[in-house]
Protein backbone atom coordinates (compact mmCIF):
# COMPACT_ATOMS: atom_id res chain seq x y z
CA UNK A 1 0.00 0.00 0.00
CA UNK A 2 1.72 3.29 -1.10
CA UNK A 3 1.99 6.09 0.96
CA UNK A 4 3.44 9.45 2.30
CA UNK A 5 6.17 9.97 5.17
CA UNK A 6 7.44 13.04 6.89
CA UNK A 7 10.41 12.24 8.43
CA UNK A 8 11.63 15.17 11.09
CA UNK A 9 15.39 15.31 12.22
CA UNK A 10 18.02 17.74 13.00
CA UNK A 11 20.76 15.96 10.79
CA UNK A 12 20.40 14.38 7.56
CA UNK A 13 23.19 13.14 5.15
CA UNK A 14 24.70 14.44 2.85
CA UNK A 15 23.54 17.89 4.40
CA UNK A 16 24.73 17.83 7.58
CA UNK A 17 25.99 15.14 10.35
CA UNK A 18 27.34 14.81 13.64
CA UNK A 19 26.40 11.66 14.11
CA UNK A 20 25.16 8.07 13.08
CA UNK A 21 21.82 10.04 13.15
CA UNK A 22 22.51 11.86 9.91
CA UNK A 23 23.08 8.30 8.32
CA UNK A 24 19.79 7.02 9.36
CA UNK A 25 17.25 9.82 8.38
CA UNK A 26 19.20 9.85 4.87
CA UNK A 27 18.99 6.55 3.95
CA UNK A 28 15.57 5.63 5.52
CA UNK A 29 13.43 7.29 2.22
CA UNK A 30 15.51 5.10 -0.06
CA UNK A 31 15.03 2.05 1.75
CA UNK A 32 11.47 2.24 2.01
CA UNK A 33 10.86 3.48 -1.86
CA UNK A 34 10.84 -0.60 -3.28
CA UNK A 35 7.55 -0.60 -0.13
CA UNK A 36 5.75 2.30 -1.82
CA UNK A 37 6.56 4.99 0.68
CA UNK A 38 7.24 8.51 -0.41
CA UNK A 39 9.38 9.70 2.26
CA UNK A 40 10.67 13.45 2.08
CA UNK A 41 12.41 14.75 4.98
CA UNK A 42 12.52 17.87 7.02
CA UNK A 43 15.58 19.50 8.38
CA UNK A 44 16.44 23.30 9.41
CA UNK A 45 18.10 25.35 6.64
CA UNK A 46 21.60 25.77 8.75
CA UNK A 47 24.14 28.17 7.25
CA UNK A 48 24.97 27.14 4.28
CA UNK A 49 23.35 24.05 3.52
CA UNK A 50 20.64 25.40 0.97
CA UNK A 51 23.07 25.84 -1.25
CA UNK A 52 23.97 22.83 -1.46
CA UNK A 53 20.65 21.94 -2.77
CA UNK A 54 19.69 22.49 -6.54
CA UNK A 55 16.47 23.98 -7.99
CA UNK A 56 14.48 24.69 -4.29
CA UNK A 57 10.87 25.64 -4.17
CA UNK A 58 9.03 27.43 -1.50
CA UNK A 59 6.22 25.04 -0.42
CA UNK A 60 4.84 26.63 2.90
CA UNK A 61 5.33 29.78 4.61
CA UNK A 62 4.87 31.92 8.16
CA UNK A 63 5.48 35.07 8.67
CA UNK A 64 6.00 35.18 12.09
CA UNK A 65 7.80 31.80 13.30
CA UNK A 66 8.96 31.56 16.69
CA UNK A 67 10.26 35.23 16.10
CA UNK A 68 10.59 35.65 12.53
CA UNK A 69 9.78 34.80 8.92
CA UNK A 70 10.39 31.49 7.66
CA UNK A 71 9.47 28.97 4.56
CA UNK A 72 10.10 25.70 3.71
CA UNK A 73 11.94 25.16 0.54
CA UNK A 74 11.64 21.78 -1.20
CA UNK A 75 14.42 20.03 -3.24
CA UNK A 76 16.09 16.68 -4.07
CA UNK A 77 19.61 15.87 -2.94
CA UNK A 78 21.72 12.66 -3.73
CA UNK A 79 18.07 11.11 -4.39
CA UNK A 80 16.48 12.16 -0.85
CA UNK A 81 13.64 14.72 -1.08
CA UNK A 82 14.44 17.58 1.34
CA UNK A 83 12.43 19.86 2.98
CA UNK A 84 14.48 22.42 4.11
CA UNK A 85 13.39 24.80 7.25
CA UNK A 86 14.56 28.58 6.33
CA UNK A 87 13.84 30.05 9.11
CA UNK A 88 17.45 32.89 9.15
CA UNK A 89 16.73 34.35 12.88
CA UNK A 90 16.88 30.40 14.13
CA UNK A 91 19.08 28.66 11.83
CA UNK A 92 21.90 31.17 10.00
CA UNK A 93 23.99 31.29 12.71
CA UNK A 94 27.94 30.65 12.84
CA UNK A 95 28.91 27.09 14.34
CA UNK A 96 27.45 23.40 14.60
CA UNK A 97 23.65 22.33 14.67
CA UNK A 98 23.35 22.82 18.27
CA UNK A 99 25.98 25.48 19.55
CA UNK A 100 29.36 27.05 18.47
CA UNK A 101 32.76 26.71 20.25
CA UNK A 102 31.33 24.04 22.45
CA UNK A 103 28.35 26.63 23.75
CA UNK A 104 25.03 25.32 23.50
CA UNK A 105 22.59 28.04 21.43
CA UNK A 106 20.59 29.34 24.46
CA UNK A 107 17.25 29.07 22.35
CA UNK A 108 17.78 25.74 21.09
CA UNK A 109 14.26 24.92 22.83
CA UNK A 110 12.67 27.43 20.41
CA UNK A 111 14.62 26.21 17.54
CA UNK A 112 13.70 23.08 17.43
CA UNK A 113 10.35 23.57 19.12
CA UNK A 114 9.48 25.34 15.51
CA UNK A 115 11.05 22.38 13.66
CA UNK A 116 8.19 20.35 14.98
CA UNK A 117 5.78 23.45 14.76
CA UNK A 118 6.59 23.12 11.24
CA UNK A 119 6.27 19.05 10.91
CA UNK A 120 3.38 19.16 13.03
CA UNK A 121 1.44 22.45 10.43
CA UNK A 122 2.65 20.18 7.54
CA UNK A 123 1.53 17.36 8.82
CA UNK A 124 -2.34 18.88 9.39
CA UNK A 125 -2.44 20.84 6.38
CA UNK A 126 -0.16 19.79 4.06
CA UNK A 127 2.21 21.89 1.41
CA UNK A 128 1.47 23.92 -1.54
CA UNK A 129 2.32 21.40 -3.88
CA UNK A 130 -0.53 19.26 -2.43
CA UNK A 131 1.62 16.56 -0.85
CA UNK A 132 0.41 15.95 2.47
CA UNK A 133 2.08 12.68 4.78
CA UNK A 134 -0.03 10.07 6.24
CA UNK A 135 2.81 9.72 8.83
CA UNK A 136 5.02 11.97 10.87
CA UNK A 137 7.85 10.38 12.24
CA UNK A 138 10.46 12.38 14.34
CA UNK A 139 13.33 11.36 15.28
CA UNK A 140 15.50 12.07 18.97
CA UNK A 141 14.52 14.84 20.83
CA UNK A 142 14.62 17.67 18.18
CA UNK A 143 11.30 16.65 17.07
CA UNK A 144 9.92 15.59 20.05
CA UNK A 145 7.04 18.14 20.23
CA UNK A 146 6.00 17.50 17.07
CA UNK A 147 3.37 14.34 17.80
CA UNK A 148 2.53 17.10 20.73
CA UNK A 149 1.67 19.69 19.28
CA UNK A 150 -0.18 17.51 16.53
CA UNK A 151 -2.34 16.46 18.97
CA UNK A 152 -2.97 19.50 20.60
CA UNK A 153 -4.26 20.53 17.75
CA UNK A 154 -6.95 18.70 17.69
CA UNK A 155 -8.09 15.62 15.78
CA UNK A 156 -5.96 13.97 13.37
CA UNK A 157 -5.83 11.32 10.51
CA UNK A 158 -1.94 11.37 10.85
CA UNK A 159 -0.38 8.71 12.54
CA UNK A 160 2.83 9.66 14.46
CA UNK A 161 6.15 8.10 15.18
CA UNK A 162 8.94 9.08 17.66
CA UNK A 163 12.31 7.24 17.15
CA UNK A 164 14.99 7.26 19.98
CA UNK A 165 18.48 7.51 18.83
CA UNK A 166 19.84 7.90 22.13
CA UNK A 167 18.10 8.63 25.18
CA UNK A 168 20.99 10.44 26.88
CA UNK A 169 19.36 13.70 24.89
CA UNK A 170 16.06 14.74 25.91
CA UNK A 171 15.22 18.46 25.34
CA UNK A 172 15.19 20.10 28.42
CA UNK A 173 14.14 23.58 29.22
CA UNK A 174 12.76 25.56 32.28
CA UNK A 175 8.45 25.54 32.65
CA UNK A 176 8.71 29.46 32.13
CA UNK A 177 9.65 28.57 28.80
CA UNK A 178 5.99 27.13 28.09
CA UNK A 179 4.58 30.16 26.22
CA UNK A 180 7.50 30.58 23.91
CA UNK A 181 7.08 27.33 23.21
CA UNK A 182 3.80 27.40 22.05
CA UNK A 183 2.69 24.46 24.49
CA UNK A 184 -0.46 24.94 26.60
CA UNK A 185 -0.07 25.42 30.25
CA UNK A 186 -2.68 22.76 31.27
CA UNK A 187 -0.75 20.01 29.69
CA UNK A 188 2.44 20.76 32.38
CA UNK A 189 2.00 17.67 34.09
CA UNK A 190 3.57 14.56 34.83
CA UNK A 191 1.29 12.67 32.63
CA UNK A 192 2.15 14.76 29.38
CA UNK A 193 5.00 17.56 29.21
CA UNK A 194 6.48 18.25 32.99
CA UNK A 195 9.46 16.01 33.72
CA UNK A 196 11.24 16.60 36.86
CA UNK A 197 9.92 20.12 37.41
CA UNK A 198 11.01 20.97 33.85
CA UNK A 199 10.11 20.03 30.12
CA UNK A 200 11.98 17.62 27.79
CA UNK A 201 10.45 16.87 24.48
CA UNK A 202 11.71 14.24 24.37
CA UNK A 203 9.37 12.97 26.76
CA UNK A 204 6.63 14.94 25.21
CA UNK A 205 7.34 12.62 22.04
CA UNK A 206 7.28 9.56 23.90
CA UNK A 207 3.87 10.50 25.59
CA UNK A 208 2.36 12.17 22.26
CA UNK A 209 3.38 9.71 19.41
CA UNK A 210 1.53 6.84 18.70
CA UNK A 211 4.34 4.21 18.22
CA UNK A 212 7.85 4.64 19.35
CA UNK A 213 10.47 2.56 18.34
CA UNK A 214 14.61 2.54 19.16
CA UNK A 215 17.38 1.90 16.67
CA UNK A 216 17.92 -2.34 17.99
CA UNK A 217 15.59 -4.92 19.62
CA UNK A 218 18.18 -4.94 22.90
CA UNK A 219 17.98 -1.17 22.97
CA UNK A 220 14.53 -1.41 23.53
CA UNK A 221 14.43 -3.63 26.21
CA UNK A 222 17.12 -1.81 27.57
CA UNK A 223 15.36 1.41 28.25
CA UNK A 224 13.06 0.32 30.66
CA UNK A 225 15.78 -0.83 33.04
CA UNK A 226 17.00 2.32 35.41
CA UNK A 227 20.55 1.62 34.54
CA UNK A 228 19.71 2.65 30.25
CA UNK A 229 16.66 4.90 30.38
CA UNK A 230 18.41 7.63 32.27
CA UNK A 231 14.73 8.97 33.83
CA UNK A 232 12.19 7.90 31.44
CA UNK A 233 12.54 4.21 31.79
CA UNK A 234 9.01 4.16 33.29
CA UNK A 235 7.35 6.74 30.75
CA UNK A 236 8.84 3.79 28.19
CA UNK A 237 7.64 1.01 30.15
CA UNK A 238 4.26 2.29 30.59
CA UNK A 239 3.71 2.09 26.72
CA UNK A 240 5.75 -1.13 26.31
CA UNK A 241 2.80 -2.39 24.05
CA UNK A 242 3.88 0.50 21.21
CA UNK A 243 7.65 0.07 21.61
CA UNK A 244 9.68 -1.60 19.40
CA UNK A 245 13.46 -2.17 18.07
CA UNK A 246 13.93 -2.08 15.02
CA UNK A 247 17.85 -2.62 13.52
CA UNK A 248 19.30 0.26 11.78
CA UNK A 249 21.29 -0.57 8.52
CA UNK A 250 24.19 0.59 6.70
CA UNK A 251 24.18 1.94 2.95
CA UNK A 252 26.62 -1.14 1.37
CA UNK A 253 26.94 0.83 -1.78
CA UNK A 254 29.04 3.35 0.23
CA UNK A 255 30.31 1.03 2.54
CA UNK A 256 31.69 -1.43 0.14
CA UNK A 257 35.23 -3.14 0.69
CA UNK A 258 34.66 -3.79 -3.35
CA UNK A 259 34.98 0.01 -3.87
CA UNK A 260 38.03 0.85 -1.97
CA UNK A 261 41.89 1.79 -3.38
CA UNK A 262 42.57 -1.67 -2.78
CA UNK A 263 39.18 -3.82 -3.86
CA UNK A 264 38.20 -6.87 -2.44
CA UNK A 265 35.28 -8.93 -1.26
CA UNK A 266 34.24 -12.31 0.39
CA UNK A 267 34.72 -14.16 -2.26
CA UNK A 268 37.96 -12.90 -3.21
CA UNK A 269 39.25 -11.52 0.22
CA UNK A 270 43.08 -11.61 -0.60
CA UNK A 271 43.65 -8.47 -1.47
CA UNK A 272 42.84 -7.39 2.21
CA UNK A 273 45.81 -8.06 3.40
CA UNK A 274 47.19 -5.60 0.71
CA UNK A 275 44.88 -3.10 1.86
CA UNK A 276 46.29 -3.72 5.29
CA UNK A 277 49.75 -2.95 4.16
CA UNK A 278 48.77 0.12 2.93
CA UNK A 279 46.89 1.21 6.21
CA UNK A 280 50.34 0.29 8.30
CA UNK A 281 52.30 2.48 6.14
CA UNK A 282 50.08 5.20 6.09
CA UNK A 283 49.59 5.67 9.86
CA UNK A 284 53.55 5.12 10.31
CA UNK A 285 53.48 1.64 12.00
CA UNK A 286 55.91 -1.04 11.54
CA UNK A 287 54.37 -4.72 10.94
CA UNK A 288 52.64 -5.93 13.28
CA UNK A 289 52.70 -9.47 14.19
CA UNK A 290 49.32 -10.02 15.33
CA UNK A 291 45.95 -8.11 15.02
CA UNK A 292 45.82 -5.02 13.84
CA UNK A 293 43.14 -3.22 15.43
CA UNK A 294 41.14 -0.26 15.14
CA UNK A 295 39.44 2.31 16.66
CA UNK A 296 37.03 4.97 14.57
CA UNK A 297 35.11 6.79 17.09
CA UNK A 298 34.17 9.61 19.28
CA UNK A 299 36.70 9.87 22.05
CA UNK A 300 34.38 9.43 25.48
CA UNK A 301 33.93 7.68 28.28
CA UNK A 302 30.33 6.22 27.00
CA UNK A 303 32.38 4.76 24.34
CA UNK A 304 34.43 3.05 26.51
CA UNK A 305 37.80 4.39 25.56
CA UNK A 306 38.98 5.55 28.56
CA UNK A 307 39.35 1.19 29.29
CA UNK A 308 41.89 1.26 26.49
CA UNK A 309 44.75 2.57 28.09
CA UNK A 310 44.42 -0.34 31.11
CA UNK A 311 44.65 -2.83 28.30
CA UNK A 312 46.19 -1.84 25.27
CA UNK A 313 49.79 -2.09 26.31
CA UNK A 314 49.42 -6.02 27.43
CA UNK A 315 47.49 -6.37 23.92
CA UNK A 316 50.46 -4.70 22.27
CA UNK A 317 53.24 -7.39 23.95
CA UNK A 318 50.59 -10.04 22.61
CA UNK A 319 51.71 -8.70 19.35
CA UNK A 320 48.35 -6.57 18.91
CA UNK A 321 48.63 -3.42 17.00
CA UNK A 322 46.31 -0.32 17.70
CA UNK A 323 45.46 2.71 15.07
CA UNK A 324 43.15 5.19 16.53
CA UNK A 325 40.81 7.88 14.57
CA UNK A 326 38.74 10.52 16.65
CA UNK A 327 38.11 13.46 18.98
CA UNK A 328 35.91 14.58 21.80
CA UNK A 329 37.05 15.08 25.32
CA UNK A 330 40.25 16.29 25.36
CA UNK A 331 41.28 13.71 28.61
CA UNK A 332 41.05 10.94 26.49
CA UNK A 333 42.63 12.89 23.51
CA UNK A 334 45.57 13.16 25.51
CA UNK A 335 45.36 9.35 26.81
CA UNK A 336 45.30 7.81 23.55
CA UNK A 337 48.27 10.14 21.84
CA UNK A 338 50.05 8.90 25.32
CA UNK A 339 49.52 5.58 24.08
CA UNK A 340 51.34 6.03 21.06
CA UNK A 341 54.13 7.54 23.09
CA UNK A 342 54.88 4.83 24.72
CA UNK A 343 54.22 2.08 22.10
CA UNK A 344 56.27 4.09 18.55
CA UNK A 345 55.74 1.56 15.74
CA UNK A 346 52.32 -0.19 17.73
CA UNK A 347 50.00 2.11 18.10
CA UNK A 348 48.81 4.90 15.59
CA UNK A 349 46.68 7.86 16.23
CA UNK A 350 44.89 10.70 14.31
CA UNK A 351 42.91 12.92 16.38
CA UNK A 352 39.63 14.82 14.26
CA UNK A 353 38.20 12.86 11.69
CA UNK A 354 38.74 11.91 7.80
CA UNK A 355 36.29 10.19 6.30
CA UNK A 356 38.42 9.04 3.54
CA UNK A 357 41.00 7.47 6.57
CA UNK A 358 38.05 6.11 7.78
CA UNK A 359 37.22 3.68 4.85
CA UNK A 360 41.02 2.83 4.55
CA UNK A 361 41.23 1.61 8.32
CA UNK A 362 37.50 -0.43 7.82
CA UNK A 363 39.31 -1.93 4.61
CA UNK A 364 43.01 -2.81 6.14
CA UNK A 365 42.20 -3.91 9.38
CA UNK A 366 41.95 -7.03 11.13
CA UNK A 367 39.61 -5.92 14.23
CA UNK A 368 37.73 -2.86 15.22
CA UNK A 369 37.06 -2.09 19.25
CA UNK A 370 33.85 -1.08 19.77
CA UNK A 371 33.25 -1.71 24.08
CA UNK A 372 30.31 1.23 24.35
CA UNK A 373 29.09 1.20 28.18
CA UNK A 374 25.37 1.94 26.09
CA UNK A 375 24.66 1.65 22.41
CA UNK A 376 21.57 2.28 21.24
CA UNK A 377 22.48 0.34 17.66
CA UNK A 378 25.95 1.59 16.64
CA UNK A 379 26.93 1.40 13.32
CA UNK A 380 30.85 0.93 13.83
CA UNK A 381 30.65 -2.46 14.33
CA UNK A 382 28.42 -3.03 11.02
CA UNK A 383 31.55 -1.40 9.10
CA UNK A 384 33.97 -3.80 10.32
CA UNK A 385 31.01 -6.68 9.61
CA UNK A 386 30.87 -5.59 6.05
CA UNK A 387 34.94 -5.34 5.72
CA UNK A 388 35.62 -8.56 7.49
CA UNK A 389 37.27 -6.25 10.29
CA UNK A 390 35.72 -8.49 13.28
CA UNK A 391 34.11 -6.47 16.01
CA UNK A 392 35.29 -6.43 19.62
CA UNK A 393 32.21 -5.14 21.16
CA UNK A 394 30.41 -4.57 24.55
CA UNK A 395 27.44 -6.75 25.15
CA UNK A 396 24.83 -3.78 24.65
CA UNK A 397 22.48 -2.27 22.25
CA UNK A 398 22.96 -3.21 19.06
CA UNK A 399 26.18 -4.36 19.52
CA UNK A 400 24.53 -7.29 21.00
CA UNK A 401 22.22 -8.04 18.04
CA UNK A 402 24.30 -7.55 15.67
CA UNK A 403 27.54 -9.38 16.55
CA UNK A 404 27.81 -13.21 17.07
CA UNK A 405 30.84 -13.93 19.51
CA UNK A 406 33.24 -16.48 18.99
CA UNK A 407 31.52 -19.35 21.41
CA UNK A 408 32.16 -23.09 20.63
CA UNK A 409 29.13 -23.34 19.63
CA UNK A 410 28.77 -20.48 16.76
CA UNK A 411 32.39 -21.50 15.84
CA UNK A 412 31.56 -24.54 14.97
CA UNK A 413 27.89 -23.43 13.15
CA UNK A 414 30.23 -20.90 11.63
CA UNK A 415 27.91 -18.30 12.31
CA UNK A 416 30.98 -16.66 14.95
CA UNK A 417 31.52 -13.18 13.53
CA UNK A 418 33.25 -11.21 16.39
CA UNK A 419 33.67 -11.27 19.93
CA UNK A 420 31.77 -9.30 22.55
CA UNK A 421 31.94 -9.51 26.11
CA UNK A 422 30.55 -8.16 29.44
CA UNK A 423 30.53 -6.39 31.90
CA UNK A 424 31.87 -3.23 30.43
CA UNK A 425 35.29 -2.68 32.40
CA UNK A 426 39.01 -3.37 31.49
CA UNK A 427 39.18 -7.47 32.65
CA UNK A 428 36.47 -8.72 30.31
CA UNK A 429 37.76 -6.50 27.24
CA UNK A 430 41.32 -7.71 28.23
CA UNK A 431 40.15 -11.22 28.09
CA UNK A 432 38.36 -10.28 24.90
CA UNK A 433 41.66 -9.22 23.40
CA UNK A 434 43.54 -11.90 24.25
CA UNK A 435 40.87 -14.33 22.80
CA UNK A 436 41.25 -12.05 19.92
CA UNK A 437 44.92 -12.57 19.50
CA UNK A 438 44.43 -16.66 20.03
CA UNK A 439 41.90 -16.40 17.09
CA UNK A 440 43.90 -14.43 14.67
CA UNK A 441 46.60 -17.22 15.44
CA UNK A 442 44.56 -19.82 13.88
CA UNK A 443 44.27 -18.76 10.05
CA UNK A 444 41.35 -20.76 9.62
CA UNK A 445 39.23 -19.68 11.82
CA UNK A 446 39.98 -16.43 11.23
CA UNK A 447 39.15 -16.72 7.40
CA UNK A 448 35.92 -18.84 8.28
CA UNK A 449 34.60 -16.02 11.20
CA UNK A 450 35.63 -13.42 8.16
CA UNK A 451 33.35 -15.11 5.51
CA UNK A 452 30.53 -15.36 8.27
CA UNK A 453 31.54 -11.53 8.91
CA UNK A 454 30.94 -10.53 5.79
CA UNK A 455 27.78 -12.54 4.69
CA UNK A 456 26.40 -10.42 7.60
CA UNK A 457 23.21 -8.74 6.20
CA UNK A 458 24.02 -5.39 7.44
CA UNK A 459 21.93 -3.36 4.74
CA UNK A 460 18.46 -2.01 5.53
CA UNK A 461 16.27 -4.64 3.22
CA UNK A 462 15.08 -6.43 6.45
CA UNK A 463 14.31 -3.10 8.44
CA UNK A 464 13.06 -1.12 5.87
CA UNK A 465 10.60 -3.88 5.68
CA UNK A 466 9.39 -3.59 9.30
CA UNK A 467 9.39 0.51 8.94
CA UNK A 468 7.13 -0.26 6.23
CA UNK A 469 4.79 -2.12 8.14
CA UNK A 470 4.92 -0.33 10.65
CA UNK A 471 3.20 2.44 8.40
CA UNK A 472 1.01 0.47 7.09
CA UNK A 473 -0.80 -0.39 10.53
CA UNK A 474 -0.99 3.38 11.64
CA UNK A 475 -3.04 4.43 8.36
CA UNK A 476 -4.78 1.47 8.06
């Protein structure tokens, strides 16, 4: 049954990314076009990024949003139709998304309150052109208010969708915020928008929307423990009957080990080992006897790299080899370029990020470390799937649906992929490493958990499917 989608997010590639966010809301209208669903997708018009987009038409339009004039232009780019939010007083502003020299924007609230003003007016009334979406689905807590305010609005045939991403961001602001907010007064309660004395739309989403789902099944269950839903596990709880996990997916035609400098694949994986030739010479190692390992990721303590330095150097005399791409707090910065003080030749790393590197490292690698204290889904570890770079990954999140650790058992199936472990601290990812260094000892193994690696089905043809009906029962 064909169909319309608005999809709602503060990131979207190849516009603008901070995150595995980005990935998701640009790839999601692609993936569900072979299911019939016209998907077009509304972002904020940052500085800069409407140029970026060919031939744009003005579709809606309000004079006085959230302090000023805005329109929303629409346009296609790299296949994904864009709806793009010009609103200049909110959005053309030096700096990031969300702040500028590591400063929050102060009105964040109000700029992405009228992002899902916007969804939710588009949503009821549609756009000049005379599409008009059967579904709104937001996504994290930039859209949160957007089921909301749809349903303060009054009756609705739209069916709405919140999606969590992560569920460490959820929107807060003060209550005297409320008015420039455009939310009414009477719904500041526990049972709608008040959330510890303040709002979060976040929670607003959660309450409003008429399915949520997370990015992975274990995510989902996750979130109504105290330890992963960080306040709101009983808001999710209480609607565990329209909460589901659904796997996000990679895009394999970008990800593609057959695409790289040095092509290969799982049927003809030899030139790997090429590839990881080049890799060693580019980041200035010497050969490394055992596993070459990676790391691509932001540098914080959620993603468990401040265990690293407790057990690199033991994974190093193993013969282990580390090269490390990333940034974020500068403590662990400054741990990890220690590392490679101390071990010249063993460990590598590059602090920022190069998205070009990163595809070289996926491709020449034996390993990539991914041991996340919470992961929603995580895409990292679908990389190194695809490249036949076996995961090392926490037990969490996605990482624990999508990787199949090297038991007897799945060894001998041949359905072992990676290895995860648990809990998250330095002695289980030590032991993980040095199971990881008996493995790569045993070439056939490690070429049998690479072919399972790599048969992986990473892609979004299995999720797009459940998106899809997903849809279908909210405008049946």
């Amino acid at each position: 049954m064909p169909g319309r989608v608005l999809s709602v997010a503060s990131e979207c590639v190849p516009l603008v990314k901070t995150g595995g966010l980005a990935d998701v809301v640009g790839a999601l209208p692609a993936a569900l076009a072979p299911h019939g669903w016209d998907m077009r997708v509304l972002i904020p018009a940052y500085r800069g990024v409407a140029a970026r987009v060919g031939d744009l038409m003005p579709v809606w339009s309000d004079p006085a949003l959230f302090g000023g004039p805005a329109q929303v232009l629409a346009g296609t780019v790299a296949g994904v139709q864009v709806l793009l939010l010009d609103a200049p007083h909110l959005f053309d502003r030096a700096g990031g998304p969300y702040g500028h020299q590591g400063v929050d924007f102060a009105d964040n609230p109000e700029r992405f309150a009228a992002l899902s003003w916007v969804a939710s007016a588009v949503a009821r009334d549609g756009l000049s052109d005379g599409w008009r979406p059967q579904v709104l689905h937001g996504h994290d807590w930039q859209a949160g208010f957007a089921p909301a305010y749809l349903r303060f609005g009054g009756p609705t045939d739209v069916g709405t969708v919140i999606t969590v991403h992560n569920i460490a961001f959820q929107g807060h602001a003060p209550p005297d915020r409320l008015g420039s907010l455009r939310l009414p007064a009477h719904e500041f309660h526990p049972g709608s928008l008040e959330y510890y004395g303040n709002l979060s739309s976040l929670k607003a989403g959660l309450i409003h929307a008429d399915r949520i789902t997370t990015v992975s099944p274990t995510y989902a269950e996750e979130l109504m423990r105290p330890e992963f839903g960080m306040g709101l596990q009983g808001v999710i709880a209480a609607r565990a009957d329209v909460v589901s996990g659904i796997l996000n997916g990679v895009d394999t035609a970008v990800w593609d080990p057959g695409s790289e400098d040095v092509p290969y694949s799982a049927k003809s994986p030899k030139n790997k080992a090429l590839a990881r030739a080049a890799l060693i010479a580019e980041m200035g190692l010497d050969e490394v006897p055992g596993p070459l390992a990676i790391v691509v990721s932001r540098l914080t303590d959620q993603k468990g790299i401040d265990l690293l330095p407790a057990v690199i150097p033991e994974f190093v005399g193993l013969g282990g080899g580390l090269a490390v791409l990333g940034s974020g707090d500068a403590r662990l910065e400054g741990a990890m370029r220690a590392l490679a003080r101390v071990h010249p030749g063993r460990v590598a790393v590059r602090i920022g990020y190069d998205e070009g590197l990163s595809h070289r490292m996926f491709a020449g690698a034996d390993a990539v470390l991914v041991p996340s204290r919470f992961e929603p889904c995580g895409l990292t570890q679908m990389y190194g799937l695809r490249y036949g770079t076996l995961p090392v990954v926490a037990a969490t999140g996605g990482l624990a649906d999508t990787v199949v650790t090297a038991n007897p058992m799945a060894l001998a199936s041949g359905a072992a992929n990676g290895l995860t472990f648990h809990p998250t601290d330095a002695l289980a990812l030590g032991q993980a490493l040095r199971r990881l260094i008996a493995l790569h000892a045993d070439r056939k193994v490690w070429a049998a958990m690479q072919k399972s690696a790599m048969s992986a089905p990473v892609g979004w043809a299995a999720s797009s499917a459940v998106y899809a009906a997903l849809y279908e029962d909210l405008v049946r």
